[in-house]
Protein backbone atom coordinates (compact mmCIF):
# COMPACT_ATOMS: atom_id res chain seq x y z
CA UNK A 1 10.00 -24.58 -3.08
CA UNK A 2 7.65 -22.64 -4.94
CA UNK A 3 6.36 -24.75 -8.20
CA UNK A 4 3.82 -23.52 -10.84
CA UNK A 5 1.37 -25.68 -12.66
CA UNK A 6 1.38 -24.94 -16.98
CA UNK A 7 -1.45 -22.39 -16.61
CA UNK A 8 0.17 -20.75 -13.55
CA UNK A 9 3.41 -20.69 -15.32
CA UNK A 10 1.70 -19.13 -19.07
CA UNK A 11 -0.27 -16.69 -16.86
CA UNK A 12 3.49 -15.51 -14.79
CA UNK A 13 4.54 -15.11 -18.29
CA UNK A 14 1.61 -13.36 -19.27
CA UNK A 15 2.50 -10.55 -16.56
CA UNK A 16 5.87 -10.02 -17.92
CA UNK A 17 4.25 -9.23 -20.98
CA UNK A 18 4.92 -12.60 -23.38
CA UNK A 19 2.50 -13.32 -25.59
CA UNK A 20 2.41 -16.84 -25.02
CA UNK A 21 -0.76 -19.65 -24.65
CA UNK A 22 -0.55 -23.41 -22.77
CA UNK A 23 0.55 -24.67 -25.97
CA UNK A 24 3.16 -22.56 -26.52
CA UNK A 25 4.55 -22.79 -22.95
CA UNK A 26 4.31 -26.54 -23.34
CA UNK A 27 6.40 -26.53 -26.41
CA UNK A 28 8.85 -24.79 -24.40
CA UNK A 29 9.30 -27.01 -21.70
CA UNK A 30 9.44 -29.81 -24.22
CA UNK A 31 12.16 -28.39 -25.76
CA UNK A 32 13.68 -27.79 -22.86
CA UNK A 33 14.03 -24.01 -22.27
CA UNK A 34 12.18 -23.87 -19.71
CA UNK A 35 12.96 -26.49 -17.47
CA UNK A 36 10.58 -28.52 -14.98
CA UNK A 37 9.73 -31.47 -13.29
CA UNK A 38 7.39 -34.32 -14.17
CA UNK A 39 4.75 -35.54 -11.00
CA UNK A 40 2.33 -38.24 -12.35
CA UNK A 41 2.20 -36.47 -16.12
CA UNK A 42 1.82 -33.26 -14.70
CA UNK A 43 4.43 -30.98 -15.47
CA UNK A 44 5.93 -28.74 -12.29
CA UNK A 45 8.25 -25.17 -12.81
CA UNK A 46 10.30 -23.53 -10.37
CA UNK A 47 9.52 -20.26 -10.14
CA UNK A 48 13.46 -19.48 -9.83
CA UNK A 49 13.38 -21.02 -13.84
CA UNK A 50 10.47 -19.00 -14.77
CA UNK A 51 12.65 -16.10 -14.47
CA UNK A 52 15.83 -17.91 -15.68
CA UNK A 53 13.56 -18.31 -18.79
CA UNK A 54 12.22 -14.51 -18.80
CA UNK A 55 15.87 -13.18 -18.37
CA UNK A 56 17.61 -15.22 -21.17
CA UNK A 57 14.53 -14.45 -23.37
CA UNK A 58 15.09 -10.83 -22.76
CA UNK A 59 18.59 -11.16 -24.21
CA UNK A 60 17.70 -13.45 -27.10
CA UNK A 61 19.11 -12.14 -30.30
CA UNK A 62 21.53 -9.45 -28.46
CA UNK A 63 25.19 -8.95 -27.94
CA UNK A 64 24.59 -10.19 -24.14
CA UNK A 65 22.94 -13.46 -25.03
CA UNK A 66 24.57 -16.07 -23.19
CA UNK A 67 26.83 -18.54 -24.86
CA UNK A 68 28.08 -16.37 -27.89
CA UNK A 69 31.46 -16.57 -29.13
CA UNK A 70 33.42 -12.69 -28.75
CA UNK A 71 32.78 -12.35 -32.67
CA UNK A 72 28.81 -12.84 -32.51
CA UNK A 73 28.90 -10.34 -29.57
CA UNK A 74 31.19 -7.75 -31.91
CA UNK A 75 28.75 -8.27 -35.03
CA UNK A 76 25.72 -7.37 -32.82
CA UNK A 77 26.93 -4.53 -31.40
CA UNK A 78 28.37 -2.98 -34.76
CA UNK A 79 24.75 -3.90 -36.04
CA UNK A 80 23.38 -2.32 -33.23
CA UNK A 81 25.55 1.15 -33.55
CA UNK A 82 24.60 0.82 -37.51
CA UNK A 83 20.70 0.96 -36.45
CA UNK A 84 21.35 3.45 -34.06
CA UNK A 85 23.46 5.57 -36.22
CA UNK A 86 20.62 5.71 -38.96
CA UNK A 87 17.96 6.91 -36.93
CA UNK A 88 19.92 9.75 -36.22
């Protein structure tokens, strides 16, 4: 079980190009998107939810984020065509 300390897990993010600091990352796991495990106050992350969290950021604000009703998915992708459309 690979687990990553808050800096490890800021500096994975850091390689996939978030611009992100301890704080931040913190936040995060407060909230709850990012999920981890608590070991005598230190927080741990599964590496396997680091990249839960990188994939469901990458689809944040999209037709393919997860848990969107059909008509948030159809609004996004006419507002997507719309964008594409005028830089043509």
């Amino acid at each position: 079980m690979n687990t990553f300390n808050l800096k490890e897990t800021t500096a994975l993010l850091h390689s996939y190009g978030f611009k992100c600091d301890t704080d931040l990352v913190s936040h995060w796991i407060s909230e709850g998107n990012i999920k981890s495990i608590e070991n005598g106050g230190v927080y741990e992350v599964l590496k396997e939810e680091v990249f839960r969290f990188i994939e469901a950021y990458r689809w944040e604000g999209t037709a393919f984020e997860e848990g969107n009703e059909d008509q948030t998915k159809i609004g996004r992708l006419l507002e997507e065509i719309t964008n594409l459309k005028s830089k043509l």
